[in-house]
N, C-alpha and C. Protein backbone atom coordinates (compact mmCIF):
# COMPACT_ATOMS: atom_id res chain seq x y z
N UNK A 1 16.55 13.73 77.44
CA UNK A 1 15.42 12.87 77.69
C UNK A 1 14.51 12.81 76.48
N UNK A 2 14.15 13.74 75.67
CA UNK A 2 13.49 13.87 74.55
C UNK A 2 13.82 13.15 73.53
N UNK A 3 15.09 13.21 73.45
CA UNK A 3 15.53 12.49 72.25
C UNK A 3 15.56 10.33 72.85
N UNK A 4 16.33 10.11 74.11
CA UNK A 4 15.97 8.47 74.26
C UNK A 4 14.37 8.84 74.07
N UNK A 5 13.49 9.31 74.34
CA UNK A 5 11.88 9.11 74.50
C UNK A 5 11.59 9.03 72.90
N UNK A 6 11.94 9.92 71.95
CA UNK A 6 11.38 9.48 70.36
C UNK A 6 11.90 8.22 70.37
N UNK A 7 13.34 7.96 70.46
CA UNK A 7 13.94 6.82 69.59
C UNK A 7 13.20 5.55 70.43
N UNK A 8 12.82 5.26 71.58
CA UNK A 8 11.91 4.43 72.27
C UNK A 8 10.39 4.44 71.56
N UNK A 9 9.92 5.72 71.20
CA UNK A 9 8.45 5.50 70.95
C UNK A 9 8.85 5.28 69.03
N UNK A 10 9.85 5.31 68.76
CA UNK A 10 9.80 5.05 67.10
C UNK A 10 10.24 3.32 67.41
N UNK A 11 10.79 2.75 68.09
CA UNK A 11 10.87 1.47 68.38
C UNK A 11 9.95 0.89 68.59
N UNK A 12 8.90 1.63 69.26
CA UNK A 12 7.82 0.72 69.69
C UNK A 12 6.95 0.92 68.05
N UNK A 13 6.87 1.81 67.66
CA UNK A 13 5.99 1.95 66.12
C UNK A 13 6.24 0.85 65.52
N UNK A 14 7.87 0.44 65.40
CA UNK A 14 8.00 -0.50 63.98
C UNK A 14 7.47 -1.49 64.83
N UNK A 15 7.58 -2.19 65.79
CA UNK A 15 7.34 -3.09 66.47
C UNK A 15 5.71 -3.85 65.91
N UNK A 16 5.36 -2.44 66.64
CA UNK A 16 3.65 -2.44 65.70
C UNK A 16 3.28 -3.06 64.50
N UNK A 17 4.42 -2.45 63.88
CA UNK A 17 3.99 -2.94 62.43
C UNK A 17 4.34 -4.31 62.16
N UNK A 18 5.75 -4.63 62.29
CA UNK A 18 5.87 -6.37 62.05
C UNK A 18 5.83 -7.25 62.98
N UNK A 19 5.11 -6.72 63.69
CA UNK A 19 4.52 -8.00 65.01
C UNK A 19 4.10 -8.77 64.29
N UNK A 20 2.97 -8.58 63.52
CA UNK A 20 2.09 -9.77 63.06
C UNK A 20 2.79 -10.84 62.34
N UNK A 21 3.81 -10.68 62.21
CA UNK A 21 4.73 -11.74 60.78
C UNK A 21 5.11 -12.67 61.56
N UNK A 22 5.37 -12.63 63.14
CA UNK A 22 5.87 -13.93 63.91
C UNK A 22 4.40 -14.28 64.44
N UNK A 23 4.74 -15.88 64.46
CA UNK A 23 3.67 -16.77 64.87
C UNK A 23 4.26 -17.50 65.58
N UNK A 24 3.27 -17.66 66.90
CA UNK A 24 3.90 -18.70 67.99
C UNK A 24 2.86 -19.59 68.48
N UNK A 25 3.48 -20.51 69.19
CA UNK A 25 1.92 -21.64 69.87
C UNK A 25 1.29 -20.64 71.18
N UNK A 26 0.20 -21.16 71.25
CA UNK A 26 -0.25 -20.83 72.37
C UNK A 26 0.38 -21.57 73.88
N UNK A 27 0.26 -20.31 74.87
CA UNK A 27 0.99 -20.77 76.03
C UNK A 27 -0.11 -21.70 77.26
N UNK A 28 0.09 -22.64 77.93
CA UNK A 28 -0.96 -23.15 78.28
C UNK A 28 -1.35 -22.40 79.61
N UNK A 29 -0.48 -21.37 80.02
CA UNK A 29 -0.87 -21.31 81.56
C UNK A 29 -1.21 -19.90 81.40
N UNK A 30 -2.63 -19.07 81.77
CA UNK A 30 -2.95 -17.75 81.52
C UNK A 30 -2.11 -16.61 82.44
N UNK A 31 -1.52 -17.41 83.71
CA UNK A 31 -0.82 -16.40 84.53
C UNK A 31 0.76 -16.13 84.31
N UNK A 32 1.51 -15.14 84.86
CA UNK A 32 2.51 -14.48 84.43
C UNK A 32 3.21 -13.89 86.09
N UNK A 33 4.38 -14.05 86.12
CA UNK A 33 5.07 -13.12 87.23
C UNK A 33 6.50 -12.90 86.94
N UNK A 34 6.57 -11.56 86.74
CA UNK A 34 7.93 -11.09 86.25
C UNK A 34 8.73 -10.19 87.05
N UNK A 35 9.77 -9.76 87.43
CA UNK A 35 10.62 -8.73 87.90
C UNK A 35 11.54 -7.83 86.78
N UNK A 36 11.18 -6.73 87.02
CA UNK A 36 12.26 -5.66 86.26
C UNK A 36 13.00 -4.83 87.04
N UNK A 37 13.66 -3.94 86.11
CA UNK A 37 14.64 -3.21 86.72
C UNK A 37 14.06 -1.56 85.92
N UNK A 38 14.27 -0.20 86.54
CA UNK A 38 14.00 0.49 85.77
C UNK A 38 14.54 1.79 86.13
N UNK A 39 14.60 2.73 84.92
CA UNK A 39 15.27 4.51 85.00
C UNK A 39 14.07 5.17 85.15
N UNK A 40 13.85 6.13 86.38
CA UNK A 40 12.98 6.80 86.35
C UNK A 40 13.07 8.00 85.92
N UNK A 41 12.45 8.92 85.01
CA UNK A 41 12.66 9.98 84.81
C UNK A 41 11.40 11.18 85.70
N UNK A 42 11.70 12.20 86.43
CA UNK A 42 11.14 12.89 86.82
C UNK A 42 10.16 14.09 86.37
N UNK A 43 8.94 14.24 86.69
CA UNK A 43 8.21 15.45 86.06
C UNK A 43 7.75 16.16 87.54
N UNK A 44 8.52 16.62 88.39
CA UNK A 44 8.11 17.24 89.75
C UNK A 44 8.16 18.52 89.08
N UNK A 45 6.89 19.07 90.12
CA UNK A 45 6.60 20.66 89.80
C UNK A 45 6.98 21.06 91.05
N UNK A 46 7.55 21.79 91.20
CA UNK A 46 9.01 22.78 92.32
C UNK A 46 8.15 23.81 92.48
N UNK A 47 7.46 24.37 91.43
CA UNK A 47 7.52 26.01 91.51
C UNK A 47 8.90 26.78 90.92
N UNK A 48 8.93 28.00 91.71
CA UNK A 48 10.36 28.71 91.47
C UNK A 48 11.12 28.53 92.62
N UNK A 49 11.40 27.31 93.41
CA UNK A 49 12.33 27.18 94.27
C UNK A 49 13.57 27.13 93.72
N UNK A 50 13.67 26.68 92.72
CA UNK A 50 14.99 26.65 92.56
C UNK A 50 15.34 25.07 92.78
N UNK A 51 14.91 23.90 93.25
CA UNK A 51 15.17 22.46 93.40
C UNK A 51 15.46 21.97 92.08
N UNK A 52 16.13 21.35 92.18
CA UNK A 52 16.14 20.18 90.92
C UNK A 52 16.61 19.14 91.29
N UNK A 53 15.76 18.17 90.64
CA UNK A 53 15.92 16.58 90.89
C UNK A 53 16.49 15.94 89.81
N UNK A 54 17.26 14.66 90.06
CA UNK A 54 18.34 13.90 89.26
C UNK A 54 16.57 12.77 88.76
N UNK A 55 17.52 11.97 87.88
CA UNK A 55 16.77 10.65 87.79
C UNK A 55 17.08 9.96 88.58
N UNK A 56 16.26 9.26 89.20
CA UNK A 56 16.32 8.09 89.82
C UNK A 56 16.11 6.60 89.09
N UNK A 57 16.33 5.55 89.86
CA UNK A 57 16.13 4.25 89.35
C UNK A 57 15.35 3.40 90.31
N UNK A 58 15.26 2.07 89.94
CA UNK A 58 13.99 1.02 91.01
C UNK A 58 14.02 -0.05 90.41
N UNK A 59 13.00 -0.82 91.20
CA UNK A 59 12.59 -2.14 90.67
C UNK A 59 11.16 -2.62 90.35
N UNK A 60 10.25 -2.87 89.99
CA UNK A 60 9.22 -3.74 89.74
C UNK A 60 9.26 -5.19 90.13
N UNK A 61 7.72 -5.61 90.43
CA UNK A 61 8.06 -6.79 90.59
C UNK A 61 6.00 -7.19 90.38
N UNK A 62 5.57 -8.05 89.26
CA UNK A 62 4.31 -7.62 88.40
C UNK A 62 4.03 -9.40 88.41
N UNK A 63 2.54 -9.11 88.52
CA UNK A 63 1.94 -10.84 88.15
C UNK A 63 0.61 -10.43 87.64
N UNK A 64 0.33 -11.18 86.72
CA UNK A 64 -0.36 -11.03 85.23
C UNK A 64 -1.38 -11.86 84.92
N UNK A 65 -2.33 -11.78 84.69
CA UNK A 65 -3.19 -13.27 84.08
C UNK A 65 -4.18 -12.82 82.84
N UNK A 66 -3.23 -13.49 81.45
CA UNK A 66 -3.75 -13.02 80.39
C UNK A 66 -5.33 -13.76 80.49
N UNK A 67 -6.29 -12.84 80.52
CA UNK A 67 -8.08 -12.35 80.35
C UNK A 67 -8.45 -13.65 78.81
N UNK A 68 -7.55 -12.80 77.64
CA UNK A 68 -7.65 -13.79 76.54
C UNK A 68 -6.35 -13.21 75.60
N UNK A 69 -6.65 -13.53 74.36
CA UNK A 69 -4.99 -13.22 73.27
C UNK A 69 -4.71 -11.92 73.54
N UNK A 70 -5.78 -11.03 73.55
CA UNK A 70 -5.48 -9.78 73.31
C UNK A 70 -5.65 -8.92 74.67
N UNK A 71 -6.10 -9.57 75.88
CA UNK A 71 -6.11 -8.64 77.26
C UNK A 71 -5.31 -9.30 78.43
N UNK A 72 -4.58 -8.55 79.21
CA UNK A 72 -4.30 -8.73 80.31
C UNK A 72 -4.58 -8.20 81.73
N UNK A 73 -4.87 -8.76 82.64
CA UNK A 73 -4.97 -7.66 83.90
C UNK A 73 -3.61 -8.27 84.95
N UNK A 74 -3.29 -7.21 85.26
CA UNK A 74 -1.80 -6.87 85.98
C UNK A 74 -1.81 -5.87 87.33
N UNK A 75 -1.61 -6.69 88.14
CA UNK A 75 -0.65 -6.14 89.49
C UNK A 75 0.86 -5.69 89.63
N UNK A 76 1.12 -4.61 89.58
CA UNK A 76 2.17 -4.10 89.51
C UNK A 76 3.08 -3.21 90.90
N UNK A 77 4.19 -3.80 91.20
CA UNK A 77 4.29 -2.81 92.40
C UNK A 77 5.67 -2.42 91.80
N UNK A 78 5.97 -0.94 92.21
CA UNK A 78 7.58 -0.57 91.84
C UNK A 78 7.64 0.13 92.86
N UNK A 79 9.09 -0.14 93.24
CA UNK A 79 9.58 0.34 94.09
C UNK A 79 10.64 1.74 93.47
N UNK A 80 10.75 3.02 94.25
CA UNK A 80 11.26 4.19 93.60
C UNK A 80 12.52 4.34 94.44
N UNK A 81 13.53 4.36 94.12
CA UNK A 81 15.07 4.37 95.09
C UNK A 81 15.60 6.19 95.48
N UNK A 82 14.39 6.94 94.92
CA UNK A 82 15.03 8.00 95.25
C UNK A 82 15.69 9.05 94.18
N UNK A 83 14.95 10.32 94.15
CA UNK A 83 14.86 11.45 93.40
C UNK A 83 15.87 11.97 93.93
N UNK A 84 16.70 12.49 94.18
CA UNK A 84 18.04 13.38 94.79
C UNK A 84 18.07 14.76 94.44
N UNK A 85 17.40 16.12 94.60
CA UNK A 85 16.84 16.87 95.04
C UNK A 85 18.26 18.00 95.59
N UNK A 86 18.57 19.04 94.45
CA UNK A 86 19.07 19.60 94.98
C UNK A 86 19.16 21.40 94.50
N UNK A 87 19.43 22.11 95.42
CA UNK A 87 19.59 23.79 95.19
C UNK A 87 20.67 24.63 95.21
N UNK A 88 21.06 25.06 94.12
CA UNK A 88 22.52 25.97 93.84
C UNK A 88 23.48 24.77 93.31
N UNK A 89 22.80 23.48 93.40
CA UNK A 89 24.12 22.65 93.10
C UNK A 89 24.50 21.48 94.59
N UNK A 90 23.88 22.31 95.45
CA UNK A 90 24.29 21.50 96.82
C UNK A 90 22.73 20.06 97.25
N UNK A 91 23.26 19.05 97.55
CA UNK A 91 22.35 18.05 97.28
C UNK A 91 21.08 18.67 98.81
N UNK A 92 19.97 18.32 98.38
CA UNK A 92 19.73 18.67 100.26
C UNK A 92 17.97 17.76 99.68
N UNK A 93 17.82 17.34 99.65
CA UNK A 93 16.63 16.77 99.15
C UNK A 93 16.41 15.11 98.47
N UNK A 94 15.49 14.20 99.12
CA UNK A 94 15.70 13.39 98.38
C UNK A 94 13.89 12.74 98.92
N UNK A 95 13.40 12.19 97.38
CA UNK A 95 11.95 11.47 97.42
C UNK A 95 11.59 9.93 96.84
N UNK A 96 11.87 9.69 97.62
CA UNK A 96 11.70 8.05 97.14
C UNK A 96 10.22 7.39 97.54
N UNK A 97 9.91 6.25 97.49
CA UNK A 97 8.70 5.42 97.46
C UNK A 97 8.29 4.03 96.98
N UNK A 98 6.96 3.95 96.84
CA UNK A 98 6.72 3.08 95.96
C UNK A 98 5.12 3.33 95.33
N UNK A 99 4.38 2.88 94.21
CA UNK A 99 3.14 3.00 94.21
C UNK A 99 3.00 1.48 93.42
N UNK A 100 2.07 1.07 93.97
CA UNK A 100 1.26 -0.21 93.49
C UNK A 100 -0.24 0.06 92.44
N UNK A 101 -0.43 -0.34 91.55
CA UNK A 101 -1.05 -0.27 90.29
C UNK A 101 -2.06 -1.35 89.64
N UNK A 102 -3.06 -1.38 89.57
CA UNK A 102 -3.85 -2.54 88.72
C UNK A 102 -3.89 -2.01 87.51
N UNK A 103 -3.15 -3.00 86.17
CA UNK A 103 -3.46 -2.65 85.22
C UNK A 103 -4.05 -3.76 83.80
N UNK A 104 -4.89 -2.59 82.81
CA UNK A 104 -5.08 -3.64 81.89
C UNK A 104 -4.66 -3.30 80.78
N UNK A 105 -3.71 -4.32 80.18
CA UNK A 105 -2.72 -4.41 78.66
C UNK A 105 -3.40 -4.85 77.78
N UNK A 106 -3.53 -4.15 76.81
CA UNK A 106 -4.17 -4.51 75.50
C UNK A 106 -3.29 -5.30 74.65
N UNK A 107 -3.13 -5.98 74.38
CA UNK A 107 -2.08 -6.53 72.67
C UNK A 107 -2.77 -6.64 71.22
N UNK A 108 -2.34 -6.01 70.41
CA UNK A 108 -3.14 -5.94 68.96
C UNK A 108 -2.84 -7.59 68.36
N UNK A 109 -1.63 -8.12 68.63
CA UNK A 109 -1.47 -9.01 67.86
C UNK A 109 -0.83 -10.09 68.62
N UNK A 110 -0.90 -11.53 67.84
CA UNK A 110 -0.30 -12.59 68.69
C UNK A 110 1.18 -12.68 67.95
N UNK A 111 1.75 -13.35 68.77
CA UNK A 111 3.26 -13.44 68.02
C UNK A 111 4.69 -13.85 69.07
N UNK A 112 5.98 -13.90 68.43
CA UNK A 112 6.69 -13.96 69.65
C UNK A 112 7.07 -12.58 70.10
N UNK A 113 7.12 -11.58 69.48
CA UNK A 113 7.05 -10.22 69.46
C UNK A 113 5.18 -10.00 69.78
N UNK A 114 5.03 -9.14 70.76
CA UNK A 114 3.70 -8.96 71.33
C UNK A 114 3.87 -7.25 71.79
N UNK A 115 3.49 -6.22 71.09
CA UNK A 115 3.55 -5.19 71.56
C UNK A 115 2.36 -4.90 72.38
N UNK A 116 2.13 -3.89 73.27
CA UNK A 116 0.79 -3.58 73.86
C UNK A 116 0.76 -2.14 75.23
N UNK A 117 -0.06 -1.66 74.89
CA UNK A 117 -0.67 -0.62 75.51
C UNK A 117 -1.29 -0.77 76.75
N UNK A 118 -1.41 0.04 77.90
CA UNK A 118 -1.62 -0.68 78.74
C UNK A 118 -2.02 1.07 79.74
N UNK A 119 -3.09 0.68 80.56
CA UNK A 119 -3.50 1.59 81.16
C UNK A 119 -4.01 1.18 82.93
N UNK A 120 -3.83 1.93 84.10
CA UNK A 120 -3.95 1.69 85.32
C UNK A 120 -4.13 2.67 85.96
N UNK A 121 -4.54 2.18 87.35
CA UNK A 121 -4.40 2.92 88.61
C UNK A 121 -4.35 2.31 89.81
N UNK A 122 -3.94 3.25 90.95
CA UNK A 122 -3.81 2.54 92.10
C UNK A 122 -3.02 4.15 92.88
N UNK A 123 -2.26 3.41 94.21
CA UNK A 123 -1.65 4.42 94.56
C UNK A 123 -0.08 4.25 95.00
N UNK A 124 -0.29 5.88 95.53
CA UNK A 124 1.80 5.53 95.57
C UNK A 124 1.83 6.04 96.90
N UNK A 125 2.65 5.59 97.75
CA UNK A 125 3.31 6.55 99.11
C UNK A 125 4.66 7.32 98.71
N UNK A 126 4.70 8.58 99.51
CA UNK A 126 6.51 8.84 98.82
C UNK A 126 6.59 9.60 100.09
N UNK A 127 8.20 9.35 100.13
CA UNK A 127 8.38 10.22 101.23
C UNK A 127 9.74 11.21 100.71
N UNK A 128 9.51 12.41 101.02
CA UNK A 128 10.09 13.41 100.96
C UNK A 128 11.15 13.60 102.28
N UNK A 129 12.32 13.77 102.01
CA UNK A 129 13.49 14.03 103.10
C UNK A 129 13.90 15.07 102.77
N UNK A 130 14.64 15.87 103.52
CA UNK A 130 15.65 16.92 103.53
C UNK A 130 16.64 16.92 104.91
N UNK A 131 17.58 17.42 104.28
CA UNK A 131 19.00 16.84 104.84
C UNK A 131 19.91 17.88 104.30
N UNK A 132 19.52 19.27 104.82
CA UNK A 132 20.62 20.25 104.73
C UNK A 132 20.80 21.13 105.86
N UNK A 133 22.07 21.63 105.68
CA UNK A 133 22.54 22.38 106.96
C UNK A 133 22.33 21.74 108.21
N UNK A 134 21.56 22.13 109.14
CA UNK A 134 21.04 21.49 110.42
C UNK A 134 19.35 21.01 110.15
N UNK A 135 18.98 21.09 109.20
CA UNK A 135 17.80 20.37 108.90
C UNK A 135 17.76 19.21 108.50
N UNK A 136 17.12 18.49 109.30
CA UNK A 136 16.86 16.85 109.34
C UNK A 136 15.11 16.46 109.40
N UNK A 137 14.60 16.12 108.05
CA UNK A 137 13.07 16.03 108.51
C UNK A 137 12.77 15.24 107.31
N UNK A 138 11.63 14.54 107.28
CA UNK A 138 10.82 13.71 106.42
C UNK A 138 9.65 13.47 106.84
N UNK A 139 8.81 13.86 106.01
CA UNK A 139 7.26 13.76 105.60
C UNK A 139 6.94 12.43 104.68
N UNK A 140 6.09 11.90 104.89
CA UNK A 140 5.67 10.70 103.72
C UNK A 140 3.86 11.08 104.21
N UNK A 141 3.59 11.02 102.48
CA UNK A 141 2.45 11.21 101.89
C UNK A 141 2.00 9.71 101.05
N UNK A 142 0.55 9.90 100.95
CA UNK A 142 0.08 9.13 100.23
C UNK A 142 -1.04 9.53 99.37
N UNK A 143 -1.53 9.16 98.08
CA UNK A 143 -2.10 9.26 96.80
C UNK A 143 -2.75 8.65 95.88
N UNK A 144 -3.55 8.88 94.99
CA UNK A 144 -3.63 8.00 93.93
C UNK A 144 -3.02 8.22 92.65
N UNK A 145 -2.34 7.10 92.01
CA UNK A 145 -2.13 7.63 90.51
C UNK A 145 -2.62 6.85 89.29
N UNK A 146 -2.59 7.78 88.06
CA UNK A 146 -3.26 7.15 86.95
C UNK A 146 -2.37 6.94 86.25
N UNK A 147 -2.14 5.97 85.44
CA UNK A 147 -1.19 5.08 84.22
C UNK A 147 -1.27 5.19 83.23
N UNK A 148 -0.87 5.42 82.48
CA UNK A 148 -0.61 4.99 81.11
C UNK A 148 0.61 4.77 80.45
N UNK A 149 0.90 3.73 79.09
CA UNK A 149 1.99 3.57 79.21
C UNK A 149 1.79 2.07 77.61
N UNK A 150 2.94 2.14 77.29
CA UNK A 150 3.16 1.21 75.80
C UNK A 150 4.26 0.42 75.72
N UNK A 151 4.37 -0.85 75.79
CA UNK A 151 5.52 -1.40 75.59
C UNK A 151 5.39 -2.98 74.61
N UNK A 152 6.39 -4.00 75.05
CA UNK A 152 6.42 -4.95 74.05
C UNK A 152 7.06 -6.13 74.73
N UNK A 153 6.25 -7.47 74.67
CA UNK A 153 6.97 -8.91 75.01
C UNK A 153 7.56 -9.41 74.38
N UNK A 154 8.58 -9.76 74.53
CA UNK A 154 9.43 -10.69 73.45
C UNK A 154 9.85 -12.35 73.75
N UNK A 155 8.79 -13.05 73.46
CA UNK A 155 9.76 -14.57 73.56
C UNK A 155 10.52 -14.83 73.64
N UNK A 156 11.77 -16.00 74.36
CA UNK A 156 12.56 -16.63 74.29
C UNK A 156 11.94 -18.29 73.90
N UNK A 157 11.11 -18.43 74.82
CA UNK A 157 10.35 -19.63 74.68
C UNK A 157 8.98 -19.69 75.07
N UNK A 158 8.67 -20.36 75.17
CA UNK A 158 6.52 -20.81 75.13
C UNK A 158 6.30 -20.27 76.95
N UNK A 159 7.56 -20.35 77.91
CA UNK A 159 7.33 -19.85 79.04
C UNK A 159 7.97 -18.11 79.60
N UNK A 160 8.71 -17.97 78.86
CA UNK A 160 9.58 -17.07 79.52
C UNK A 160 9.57 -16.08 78.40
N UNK A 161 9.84 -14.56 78.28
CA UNK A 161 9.64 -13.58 77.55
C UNK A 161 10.68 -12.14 78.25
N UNK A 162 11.11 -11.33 77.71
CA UNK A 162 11.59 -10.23 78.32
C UNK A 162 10.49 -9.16 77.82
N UNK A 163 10.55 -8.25 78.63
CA UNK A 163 9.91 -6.92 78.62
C UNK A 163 10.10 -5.49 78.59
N UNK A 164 9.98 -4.79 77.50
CA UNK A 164 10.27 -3.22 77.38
C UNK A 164 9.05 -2.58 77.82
N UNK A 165 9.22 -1.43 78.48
CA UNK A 165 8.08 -0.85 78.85
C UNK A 165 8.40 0.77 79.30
N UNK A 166 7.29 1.64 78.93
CA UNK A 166 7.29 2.77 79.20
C UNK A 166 5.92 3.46 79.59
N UNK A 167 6.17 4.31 80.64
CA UNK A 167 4.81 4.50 81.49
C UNK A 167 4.42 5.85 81.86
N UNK A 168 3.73 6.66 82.38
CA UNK A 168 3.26 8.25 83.15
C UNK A 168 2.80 7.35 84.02
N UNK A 169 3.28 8.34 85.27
CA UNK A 169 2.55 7.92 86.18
C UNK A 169 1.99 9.42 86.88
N UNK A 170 0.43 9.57 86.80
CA UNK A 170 0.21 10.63 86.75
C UNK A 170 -0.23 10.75 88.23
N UNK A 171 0.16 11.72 89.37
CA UNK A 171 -0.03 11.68 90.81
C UNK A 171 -1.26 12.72 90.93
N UNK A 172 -2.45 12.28 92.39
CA UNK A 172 -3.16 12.80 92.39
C UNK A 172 -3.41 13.07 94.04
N UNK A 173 -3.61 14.13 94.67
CA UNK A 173 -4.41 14.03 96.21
C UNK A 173 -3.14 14.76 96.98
N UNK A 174 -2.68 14.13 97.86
CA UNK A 174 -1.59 14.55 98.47
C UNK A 174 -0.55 14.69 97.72
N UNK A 175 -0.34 13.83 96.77
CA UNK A 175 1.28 13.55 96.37
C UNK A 175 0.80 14.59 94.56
N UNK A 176 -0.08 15.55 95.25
CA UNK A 176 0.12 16.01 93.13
C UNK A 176 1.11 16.29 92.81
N UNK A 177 1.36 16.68 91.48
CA UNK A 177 2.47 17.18 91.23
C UNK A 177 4.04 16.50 91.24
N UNK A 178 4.00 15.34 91.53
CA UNK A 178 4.91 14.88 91.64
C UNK A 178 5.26 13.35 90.94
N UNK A 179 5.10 13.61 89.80
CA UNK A 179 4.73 12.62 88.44
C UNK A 179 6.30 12.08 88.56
N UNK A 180 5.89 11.07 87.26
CA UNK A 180 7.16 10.26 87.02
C UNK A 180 7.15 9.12 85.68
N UNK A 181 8.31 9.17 85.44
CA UNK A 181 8.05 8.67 84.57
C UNK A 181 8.99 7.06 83.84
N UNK A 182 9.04 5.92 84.20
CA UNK A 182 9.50 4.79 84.23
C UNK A 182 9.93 4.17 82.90
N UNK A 183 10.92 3.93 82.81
CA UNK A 183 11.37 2.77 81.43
C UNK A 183 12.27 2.28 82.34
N UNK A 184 11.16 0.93 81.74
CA UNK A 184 11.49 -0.56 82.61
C UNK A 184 11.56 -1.84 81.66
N UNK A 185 12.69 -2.43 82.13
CA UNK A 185 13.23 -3.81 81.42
C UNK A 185 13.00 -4.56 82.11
N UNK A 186 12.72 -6.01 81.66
CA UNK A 186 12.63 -7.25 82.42
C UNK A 186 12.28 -8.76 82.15
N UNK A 187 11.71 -9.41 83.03
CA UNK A 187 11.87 -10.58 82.49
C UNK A 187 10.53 -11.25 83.39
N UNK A 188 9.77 -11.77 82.39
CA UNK A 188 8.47 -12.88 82.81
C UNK A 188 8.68 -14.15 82.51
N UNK A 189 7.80 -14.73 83.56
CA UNK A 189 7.26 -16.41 83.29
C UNK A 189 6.23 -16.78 83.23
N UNK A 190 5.24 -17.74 82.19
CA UNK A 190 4.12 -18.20 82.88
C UNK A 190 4.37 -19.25 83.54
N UNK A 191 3.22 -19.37 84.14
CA UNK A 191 3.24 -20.24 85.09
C UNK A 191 1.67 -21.08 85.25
């Protein structure tokens, strides 16, 4: 995980740097609604149980209304398909969800390449299962979490753009401890 996470955050650096060299028209419509797809990577704190969780994957599904060149505010909901949760090797655990997010994206520069930073909150529900031996039970909790996170738009045309993105999603209240962490691809429109 360390190593995709540099080669992602050294992608997003150069990005930084020669954004500014592409120039594009302005788009006429300030709003945006996109769907992605995404790998979640896990930061759950267990303790010394002994659990360990796989990555999971999900979807997004985000509508946008660029503020001006350089701000956006964003509604974001992702859906989480499930942490898979297991001890000695034997699966017996699994935490899935979703948390919904208001966020605001900064962009340094205009261009067809548009990198930008982007920070939120909101909350998540998750529900926790277990499913070993003769144990059958699930709890679902709910929370707030805080965002942060850096990614980059890329044009195709004056309406449509794909999206790289990488995020913390930092959990708070009921659901502490049970962070996560999203790289998500996708695809916007204005509208």
């Amino acid at each position: 995980m360390k190593k995709s996470f540099k080669s992602l955050l050294l992608s997003f650096c150069a990005i930084f740097v020669i954004s500014p060299c592409y120039a594009m028209e302005e788009t006429t419509s300030p709003w945006s609604f996109g769907v992605g797809g995404s790998n979640l990577h896990e930061n759950i704190d267990t303790g010394s149980n002994g659990i360990d969780f796989d990555e999971s994957v999900g979807f997004n599904v985000r509508l946008g209304y660029r503020v001006s060149d350089s701000l956006e505010a964003e509604i974001d909901y992702l859906y989480i398909d499930g942490f898979d949760g297991s001890v000695a090797g034997i699966e017996a655990f699994e935490l899935d969800g979703y948390a919904i997010t208001a966020n605001a994206k900064w962009y340094p520069s205009k261009g067809k390449v548009q990198p930008y930073c982007l920070v939120g909150a909101g909350f998540a529900d998750l529900t926790a299962s277990v499913d070993f031996l003769d144990t059958h039970d699930a709890e679902s909790d709910w929370g707030t979490v805080l965002r942060a996170g850096a990614g980059v738009d890329a044009y195709i045309s004056e309406k449509v753009f794909f999206f790289g993105e990488i995020s913390y999603y930092l959990t708070c209240g009921d659901i502490d401890d049970n962070d996560f962490m999203p790289m998500t691809i996708g695809v916007k429109r204005t509208f």
